[in-house]
N, C-alpha and C. Protein backbone atom coordinates (compact mmCIF):
# COMPACT_ATOMS: atom_id res chain seq x y z
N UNK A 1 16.20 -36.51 51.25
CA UNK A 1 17.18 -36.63 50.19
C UNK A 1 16.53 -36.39 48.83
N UNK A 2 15.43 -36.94 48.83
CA UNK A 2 14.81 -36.70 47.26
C UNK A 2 14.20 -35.50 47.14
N UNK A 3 13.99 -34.26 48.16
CA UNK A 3 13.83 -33.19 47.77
C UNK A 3 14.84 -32.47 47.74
N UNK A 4 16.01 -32.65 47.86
CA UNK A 4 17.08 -32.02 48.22
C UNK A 4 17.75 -31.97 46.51
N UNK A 5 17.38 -33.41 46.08
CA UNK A 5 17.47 -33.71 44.46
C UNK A 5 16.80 -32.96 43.38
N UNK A 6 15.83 -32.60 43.78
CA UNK A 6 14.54 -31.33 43.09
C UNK A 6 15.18 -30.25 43.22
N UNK A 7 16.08 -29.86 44.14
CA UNK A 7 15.76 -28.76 44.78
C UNK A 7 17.07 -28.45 44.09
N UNK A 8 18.03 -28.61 43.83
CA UNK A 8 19.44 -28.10 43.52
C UNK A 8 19.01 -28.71 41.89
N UNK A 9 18.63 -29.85 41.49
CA UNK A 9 18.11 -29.54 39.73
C UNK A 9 17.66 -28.14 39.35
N UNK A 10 16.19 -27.83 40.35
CA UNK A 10 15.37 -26.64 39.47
C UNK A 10 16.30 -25.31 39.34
N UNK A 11 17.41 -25.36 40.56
CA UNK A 11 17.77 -24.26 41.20
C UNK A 11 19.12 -24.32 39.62
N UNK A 12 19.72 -25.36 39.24
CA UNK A 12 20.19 -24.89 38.12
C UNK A 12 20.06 -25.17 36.97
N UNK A 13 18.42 -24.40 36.83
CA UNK A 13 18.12 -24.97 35.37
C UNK A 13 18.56 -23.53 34.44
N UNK A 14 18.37 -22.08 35.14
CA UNK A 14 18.45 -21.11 35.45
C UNK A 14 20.04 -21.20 34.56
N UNK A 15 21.01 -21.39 34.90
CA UNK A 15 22.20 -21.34 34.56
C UNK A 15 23.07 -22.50 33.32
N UNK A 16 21.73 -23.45 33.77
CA UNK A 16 22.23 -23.98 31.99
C UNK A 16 21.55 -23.87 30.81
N UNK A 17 20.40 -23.44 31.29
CA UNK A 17 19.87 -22.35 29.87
C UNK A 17 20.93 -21.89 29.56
N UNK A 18 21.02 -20.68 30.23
CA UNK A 18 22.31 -19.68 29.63
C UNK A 18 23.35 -20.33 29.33
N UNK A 19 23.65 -21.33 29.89
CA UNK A 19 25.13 -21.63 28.97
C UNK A 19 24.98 -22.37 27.73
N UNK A 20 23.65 -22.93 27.46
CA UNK A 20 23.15 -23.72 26.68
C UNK A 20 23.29 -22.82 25.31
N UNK A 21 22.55 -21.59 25.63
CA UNK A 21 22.21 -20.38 24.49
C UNK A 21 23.30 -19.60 24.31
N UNK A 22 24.22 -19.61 25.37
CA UNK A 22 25.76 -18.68 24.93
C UNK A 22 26.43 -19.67 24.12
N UNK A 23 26.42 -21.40 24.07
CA UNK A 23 27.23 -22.30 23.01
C UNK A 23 26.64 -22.63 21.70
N UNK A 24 25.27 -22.27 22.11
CA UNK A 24 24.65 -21.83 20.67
C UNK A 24 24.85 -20.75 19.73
N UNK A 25 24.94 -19.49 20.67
CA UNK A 25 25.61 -18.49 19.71
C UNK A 25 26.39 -18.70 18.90
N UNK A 26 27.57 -19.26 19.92
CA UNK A 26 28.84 -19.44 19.49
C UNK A 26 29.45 -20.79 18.42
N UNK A 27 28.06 -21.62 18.14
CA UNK A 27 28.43 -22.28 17.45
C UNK A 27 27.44 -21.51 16.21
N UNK A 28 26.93 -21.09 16.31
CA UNK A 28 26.04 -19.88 15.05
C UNK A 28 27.64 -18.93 14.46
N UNK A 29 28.34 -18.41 15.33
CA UNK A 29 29.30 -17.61 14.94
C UNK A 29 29.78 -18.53 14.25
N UNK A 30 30.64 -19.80 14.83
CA UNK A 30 31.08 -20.45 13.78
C UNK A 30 30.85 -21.06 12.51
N UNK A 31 29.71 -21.20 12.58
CA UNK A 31 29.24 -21.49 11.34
C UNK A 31 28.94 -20.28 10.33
N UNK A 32 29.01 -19.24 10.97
CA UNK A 32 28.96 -17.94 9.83
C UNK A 32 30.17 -17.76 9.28
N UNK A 33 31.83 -17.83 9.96
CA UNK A 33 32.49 -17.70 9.61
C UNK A 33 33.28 -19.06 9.50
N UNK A 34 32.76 -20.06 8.67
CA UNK A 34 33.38 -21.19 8.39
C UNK A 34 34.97 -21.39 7.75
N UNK A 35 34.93 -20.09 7.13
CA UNK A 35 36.22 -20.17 5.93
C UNK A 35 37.39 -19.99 6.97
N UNK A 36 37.00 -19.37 8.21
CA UNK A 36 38.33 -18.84 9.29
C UNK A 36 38.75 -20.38 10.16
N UNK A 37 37.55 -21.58 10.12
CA UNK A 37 38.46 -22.96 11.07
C UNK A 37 39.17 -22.85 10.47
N UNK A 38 40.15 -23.90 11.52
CA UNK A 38 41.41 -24.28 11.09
C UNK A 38 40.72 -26.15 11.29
N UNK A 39 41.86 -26.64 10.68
CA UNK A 39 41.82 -28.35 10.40
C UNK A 39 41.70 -28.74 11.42
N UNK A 40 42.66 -28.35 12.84
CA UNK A 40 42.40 -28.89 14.26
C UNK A 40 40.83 -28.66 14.63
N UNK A 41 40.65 -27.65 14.44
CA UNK A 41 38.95 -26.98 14.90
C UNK A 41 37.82 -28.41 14.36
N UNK A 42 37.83 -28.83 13.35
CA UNK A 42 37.11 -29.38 12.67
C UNK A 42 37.41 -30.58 13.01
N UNK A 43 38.34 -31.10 12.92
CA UNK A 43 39.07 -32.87 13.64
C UNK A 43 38.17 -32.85 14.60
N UNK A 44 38.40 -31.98 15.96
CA UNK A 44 38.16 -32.01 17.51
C UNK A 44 36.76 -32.34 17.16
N UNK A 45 35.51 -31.60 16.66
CA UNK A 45 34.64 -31.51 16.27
C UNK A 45 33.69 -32.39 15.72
N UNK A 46 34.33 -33.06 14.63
CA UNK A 46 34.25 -34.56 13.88
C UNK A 46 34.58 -35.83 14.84
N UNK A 47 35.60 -35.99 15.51
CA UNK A 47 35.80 -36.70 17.14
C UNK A 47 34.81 -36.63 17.75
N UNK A 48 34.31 -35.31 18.37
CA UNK A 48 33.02 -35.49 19.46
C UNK A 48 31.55 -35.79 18.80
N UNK A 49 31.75 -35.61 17.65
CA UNK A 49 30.10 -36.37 16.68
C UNK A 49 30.41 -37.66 16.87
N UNK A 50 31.20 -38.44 16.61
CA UNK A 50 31.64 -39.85 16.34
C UNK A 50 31.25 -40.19 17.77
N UNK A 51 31.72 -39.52 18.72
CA UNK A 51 31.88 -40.37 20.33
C UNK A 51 30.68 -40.27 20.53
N UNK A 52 29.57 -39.17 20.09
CA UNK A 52 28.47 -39.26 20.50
C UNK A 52 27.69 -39.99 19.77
N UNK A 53 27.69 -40.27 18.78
CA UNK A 53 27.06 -41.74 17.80
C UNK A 53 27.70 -42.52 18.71
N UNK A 54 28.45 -43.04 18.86
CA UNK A 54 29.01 -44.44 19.77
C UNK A 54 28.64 -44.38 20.77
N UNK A 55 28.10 -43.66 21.80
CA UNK A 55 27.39 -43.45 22.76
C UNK A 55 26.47 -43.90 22.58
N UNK A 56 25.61 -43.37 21.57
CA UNK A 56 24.04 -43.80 21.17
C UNK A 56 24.06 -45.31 20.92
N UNK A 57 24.87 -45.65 19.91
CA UNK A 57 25.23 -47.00 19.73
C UNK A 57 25.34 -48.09 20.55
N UNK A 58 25.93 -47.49 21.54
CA UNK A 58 26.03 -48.44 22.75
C UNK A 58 24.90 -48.70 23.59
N UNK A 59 24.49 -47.24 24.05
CA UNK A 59 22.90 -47.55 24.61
C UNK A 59 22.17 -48.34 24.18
N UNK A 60 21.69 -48.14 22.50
CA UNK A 60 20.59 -48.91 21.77
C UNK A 60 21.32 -50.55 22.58
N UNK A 61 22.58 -51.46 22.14
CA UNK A 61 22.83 -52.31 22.20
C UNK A 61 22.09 -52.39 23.79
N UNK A 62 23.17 -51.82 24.79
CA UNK A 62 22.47 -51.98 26.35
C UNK A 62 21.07 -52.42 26.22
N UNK A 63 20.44 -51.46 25.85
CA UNK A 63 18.57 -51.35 25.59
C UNK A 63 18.25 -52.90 25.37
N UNK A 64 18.48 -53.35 24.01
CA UNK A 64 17.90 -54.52 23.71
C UNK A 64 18.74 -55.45 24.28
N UNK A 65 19.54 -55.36 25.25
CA UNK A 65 19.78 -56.97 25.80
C UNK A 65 21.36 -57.25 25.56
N UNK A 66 21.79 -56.29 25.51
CA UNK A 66 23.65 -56.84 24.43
C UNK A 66 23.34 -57.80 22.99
N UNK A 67 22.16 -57.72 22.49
CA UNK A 67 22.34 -58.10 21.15
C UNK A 67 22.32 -57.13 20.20
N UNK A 68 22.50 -57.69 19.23
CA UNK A 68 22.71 -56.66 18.03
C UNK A 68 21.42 -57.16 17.04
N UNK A 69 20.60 -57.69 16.73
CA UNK A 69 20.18 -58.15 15.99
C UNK A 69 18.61 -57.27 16.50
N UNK A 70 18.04 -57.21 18.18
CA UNK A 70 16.95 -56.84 18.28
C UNK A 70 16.51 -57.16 19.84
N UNK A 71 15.59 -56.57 20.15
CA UNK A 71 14.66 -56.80 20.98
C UNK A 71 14.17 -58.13 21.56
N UNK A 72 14.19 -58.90 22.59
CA UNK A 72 13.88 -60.28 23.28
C UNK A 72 12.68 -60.26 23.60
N UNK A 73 11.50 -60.41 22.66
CA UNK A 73 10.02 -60.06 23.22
C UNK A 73 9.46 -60.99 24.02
């Protein structure tokens, strides 16, 4: 089982490069032609930054213990 886990990772590392570097383009395009978003474009956009700070946010909390204050040394 745990090579079987190696084995279908390495096999698509191959294919998320590339999709990695085709959403890079494409966020390069957008940022060249900024003046063409529209308000929805930018909302959606501003939404998935936020969820991904709150993601992070949450981890750190998980990390140290469900406190907010710090680390239980």
């Amino acid at each position: 089982m745990f090579f079987f886990f190696f084995f279908f990772f390495f096999c698509s590392l191959p294919t998320r490069n590339e999709a990695f570097w085709k959403e890079l383009d494409h966020v390069k395009g957008l940022w060249k032609n900024k003046k063409d978003l529209h308000v929805e474009q930018v909302g959606i956009a501003t939404l998935f930054g936020l969820e991904c700070f709150a993601w992070f946010c949450a981890g750190e909390i998980v990390g140290r213990g469900f406190t907010f204050t710090g680390y239980y040394v």
